[in-house]
C-alpha atoms as a PDB file:
ATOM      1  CA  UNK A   1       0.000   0.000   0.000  1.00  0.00           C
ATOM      2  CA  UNK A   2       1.375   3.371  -0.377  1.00  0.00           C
ATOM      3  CA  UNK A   3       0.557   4.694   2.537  1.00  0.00           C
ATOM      4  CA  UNK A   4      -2.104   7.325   1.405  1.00  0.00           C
ATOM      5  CA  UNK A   5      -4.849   8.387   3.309  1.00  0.00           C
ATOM      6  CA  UNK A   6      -8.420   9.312   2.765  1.00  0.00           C
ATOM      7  CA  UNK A   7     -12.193   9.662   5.034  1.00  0.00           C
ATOM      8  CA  UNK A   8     -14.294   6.820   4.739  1.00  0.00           C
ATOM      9  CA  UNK A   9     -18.135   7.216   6.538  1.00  0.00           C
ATOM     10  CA  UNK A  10     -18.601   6.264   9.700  1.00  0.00           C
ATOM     11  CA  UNK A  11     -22.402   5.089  11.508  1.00  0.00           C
ATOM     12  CA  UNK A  12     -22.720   4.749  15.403  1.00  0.00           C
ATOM     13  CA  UNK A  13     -26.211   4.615  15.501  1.00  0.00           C
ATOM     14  CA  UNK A  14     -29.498   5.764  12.986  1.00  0.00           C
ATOM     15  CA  UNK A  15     -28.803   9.532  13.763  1.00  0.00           C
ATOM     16  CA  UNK A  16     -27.507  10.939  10.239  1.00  0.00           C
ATOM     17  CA  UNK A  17     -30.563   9.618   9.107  1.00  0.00           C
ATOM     18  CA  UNK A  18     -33.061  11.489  11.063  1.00  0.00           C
ATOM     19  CA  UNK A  19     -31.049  14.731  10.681  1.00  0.00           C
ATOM     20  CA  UNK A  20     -29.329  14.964   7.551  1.00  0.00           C
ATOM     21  CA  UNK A  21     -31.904  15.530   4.258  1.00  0.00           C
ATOM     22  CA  UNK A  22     -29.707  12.724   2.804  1.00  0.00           C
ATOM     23  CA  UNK A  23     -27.488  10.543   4.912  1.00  0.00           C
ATOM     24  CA  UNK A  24     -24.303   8.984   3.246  1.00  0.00           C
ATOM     25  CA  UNK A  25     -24.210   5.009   4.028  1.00  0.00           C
ATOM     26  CA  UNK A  26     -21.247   4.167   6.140  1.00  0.00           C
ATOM     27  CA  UNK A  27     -18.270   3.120   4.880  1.00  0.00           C
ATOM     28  CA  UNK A  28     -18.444   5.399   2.105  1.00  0.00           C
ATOM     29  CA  UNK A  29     -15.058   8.021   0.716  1.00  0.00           C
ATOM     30  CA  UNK A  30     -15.911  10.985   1.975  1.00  0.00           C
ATOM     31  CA  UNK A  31     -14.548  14.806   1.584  1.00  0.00           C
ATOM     32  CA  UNK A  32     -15.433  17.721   4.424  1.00  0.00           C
ATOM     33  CA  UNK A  33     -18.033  18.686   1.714  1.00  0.00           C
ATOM     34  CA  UNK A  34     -17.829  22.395   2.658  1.00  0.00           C
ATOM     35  CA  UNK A  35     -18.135  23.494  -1.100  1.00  0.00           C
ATOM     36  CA  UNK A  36     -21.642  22.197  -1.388  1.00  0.00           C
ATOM     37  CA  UNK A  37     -22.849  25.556   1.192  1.00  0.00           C
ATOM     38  CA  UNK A  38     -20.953  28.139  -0.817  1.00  0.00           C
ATOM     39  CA  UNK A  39     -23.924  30.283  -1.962  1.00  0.00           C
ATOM     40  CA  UNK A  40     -25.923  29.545   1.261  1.00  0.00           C
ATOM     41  CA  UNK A  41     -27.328  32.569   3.466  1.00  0.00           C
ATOM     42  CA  UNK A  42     -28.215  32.239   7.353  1.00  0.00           C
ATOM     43  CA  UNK A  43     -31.719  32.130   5.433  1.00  0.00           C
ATOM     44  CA  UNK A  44     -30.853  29.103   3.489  1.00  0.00           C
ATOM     45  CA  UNK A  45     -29.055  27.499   6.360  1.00  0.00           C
ATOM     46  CA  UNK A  46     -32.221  25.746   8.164  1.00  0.00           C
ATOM     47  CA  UNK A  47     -33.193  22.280   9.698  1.00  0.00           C
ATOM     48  CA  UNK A  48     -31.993  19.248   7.919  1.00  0.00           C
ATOM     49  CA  UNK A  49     -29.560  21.326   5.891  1.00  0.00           C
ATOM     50  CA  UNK A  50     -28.386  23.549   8.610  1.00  0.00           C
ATOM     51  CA  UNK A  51     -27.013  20.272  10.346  1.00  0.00           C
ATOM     52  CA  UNK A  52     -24.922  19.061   7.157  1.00  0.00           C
ATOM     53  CA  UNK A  53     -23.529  22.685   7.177  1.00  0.00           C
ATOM     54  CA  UNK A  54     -22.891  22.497  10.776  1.00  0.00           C
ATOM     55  CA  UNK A  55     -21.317  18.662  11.124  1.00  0.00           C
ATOM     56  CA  UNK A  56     -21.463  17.203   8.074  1.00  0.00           C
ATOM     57  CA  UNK A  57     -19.097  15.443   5.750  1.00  0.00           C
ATOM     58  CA  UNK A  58     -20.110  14.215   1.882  1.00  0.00           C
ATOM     59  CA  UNK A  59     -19.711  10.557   1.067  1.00  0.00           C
ATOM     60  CA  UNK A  60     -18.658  10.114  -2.634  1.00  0.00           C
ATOM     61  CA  UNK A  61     -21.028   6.897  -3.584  1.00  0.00           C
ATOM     62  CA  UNK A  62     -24.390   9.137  -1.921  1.00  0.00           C
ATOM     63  CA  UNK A  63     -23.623  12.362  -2.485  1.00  0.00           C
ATOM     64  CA  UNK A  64     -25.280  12.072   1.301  1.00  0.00           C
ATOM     65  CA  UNK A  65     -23.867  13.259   4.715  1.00  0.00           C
ATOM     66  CA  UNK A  66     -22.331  11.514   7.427  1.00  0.00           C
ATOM     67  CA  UNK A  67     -21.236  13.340  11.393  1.00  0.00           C
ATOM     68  CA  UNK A  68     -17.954  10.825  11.448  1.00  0.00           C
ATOM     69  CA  UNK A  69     -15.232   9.427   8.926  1.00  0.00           C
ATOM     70  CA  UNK A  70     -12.936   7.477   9.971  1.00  0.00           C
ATOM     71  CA  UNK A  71      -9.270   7.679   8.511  1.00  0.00           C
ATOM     72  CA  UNK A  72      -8.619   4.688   5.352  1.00  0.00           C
ATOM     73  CA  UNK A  73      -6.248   3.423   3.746  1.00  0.00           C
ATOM     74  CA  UNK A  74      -6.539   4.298  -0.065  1.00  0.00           C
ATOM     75  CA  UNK A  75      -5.039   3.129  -3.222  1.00  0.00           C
ATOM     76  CA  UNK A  76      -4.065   5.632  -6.009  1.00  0.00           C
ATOM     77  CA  UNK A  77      -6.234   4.102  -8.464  1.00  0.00           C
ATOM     78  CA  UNK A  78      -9.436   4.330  -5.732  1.00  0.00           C
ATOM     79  CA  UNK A  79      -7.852   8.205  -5.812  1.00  0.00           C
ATOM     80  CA  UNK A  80      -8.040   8.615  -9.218  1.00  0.00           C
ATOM     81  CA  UNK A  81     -11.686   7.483  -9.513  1.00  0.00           C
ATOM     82  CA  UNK A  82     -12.900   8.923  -6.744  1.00  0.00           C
ATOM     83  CA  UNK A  83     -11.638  12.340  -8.835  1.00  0.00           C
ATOM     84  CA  UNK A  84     -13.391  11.626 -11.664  1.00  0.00           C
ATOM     85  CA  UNK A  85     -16.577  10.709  -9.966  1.00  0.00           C
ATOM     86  CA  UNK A  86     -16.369  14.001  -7.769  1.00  0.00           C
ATOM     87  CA  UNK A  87     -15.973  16.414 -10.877  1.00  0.00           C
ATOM     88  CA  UNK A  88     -18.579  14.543 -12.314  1.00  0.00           C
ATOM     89  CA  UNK A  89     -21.179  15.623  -9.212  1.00  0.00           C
ATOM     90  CA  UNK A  90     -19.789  19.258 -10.096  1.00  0.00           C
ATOM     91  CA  UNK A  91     -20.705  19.272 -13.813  1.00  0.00           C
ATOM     92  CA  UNK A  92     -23.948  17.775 -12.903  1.00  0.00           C
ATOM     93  CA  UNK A  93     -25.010  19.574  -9.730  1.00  0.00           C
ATOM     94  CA  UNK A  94     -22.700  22.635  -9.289  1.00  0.00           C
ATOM     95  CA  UNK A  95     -22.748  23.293 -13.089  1.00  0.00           C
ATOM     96  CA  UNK A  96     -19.243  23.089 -14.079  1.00  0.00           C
ATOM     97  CA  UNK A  97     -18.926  23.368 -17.670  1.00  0.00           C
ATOM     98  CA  UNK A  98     -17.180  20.413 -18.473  1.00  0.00           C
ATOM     99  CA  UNK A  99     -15.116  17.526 -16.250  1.00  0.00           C
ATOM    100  CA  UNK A 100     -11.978  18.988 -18.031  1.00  0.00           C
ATOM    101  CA  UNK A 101     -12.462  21.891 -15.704  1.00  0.00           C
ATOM    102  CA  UNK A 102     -13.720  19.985 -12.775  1.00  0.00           C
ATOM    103  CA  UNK A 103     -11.111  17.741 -12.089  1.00  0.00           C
ATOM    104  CA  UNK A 104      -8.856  20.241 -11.044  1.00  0.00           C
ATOM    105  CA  UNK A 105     -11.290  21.361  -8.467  1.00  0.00           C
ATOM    106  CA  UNK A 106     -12.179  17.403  -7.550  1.00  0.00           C
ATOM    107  CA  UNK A 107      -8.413  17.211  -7.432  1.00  0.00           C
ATOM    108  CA  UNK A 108      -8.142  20.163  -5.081  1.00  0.00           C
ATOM    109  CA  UNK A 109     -10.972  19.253  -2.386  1.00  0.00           C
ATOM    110  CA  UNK A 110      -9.565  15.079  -2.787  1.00  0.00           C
ATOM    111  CA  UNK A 111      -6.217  16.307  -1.683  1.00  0.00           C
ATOM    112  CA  UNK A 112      -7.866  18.663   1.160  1.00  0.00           C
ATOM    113  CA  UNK A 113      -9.805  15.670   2.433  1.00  0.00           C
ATOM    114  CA  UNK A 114      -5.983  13.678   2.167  1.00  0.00           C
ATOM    115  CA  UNK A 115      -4.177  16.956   4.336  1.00  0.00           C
ATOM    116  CA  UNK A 116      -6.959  15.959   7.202  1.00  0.00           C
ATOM    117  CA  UNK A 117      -6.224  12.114   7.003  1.00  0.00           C
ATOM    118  CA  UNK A 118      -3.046  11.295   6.750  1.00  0.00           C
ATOM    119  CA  UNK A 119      -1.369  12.332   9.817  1.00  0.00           C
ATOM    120  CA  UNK A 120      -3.493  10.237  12.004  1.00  0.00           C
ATOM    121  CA  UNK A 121      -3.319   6.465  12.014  1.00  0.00           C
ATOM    122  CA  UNK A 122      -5.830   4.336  10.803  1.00  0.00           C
ATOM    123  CA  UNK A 123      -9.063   4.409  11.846  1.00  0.00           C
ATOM    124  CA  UNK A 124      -8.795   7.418  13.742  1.00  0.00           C
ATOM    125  CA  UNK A 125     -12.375   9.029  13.945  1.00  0.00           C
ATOM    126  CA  UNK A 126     -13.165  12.651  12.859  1.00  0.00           C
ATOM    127  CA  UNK A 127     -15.700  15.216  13.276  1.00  0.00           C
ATOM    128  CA  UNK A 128     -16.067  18.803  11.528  1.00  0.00           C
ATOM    129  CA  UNK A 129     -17.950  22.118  13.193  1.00  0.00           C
ATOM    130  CA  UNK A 130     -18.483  24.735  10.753  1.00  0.00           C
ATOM    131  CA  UNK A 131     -19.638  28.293  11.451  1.00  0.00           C
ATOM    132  CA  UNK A 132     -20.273  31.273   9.708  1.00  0.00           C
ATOM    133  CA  UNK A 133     -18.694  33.944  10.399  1.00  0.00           C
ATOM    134  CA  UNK A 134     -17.752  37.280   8.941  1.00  0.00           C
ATOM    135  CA  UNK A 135     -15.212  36.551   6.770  1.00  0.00           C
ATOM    136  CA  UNK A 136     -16.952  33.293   5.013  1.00  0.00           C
ATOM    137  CA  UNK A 137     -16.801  29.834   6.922  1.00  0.00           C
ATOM    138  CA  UNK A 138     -14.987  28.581   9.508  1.00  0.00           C
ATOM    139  CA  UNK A 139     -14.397  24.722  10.226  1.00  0.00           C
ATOM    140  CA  UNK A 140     -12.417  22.994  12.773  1.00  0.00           C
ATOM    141  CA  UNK A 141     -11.621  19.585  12.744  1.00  0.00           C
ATOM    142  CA  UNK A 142     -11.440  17.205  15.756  1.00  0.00           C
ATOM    143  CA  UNK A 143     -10.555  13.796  16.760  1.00  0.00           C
ATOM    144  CA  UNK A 144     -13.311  12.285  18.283  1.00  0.00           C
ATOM    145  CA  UNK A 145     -12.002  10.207  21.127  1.00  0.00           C
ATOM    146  CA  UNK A 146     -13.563   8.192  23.659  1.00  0.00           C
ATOM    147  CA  UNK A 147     -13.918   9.372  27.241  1.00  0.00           C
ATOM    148  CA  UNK A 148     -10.969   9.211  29.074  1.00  0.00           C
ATOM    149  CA  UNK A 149      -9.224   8.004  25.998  1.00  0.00           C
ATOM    150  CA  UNK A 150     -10.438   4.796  26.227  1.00  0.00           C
ATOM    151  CA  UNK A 151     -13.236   2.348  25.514  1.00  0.00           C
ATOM    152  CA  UNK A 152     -15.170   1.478  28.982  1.00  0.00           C
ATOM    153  CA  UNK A 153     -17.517  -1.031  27.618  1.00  0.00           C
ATOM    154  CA  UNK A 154     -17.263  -3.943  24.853  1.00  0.00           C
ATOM    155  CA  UNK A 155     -20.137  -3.819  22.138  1.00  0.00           C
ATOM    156  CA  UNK A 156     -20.799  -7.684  22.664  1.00  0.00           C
ATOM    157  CA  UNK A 157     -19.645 -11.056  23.938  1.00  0.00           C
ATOM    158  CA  UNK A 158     -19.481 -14.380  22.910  1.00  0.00           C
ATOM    159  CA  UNK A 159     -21.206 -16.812  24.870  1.00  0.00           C
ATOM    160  CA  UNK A 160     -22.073 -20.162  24.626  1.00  0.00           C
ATOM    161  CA  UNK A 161     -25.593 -21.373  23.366  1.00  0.00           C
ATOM    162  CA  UNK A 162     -27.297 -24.523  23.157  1.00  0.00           C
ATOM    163  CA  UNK A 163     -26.730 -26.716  19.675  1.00  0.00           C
ATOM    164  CA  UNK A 164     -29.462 -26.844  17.837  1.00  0.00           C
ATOM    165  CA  UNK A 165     -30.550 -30.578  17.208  1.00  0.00           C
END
């Protein structure tokens, strides 16, 4: 593997589907997404879309939102398409005029989403805020960590059952 590093959707529980318009599946490639708010207005910024604005990040099979990624390892061929498939989504929803002048814009957000993943290990979870503010849009980044760094509970056990006849 080369050792690149990219967001891949991440699903605790049913939440991004009851707040986001459009929830992303998890285990989707996901970018921070920010773009897709650039001509909103505190007007436009309500409910369902308010909340991808405010914590969401864009998967790249859905076009949907997700509140955690988790850092992947990626291939530079998955890189590559992923480019191609995200300058397609800007000639056919953003209006670019052609996916010659996308790609260097799918390019540019691709190796934004990269600049947030790669210098945390694998699987490391993230979360965005984003804010306006006076000059534009402000987003912070955080690692999401358990409490007290570590994980207090295990999500199941094995036991052992009866054999079925």
């Amino acid at each position: 593997m080369s050792g690149l590093r990219l967001l891949r959707t991440l699903r605790f529980d049913a939440t991004d589907e009851l707040v986001f318009e459009h929830a992303a599946a998890p285990d989707e490639w996901a970018v921070p997404g920010g773009f897709a708010f650039a001509n909103d207005t505190p007007e436009t910024l309500i409910g369902k879309r308010l909340q991808a604005f405010r914590h969401g990040f864009l998967g790249l099979d859905s076009f949907g939102w997700s509140t955690f990624v988790a850092v992947a390892a990626v291939s530079p061929e998955i890189l590559d398409e992923l480019t191609v498939r995200l300058a397609r989504h800007f000639v056919d929803r953003y209006g670019a005029p052609d996916l010659a002048a996308a790609l260097p814009v799918a390019r540019h957000e691709l190796d934004f989403a990269r600049s947030l993943a790669e210098p945390h290990p694998t699987n490391t979870v993230l979360a965005v805020e984003r804010e306006l503010v006076d000059e534009g849009v402000r987003e912070r980044f955080r690692v999401v960590k358990p409490a007290g760094g570590e994980v207090h509970a295990r999500v199941f056990d094995i036991v052992a059952g009866e054999e079925e006849p």
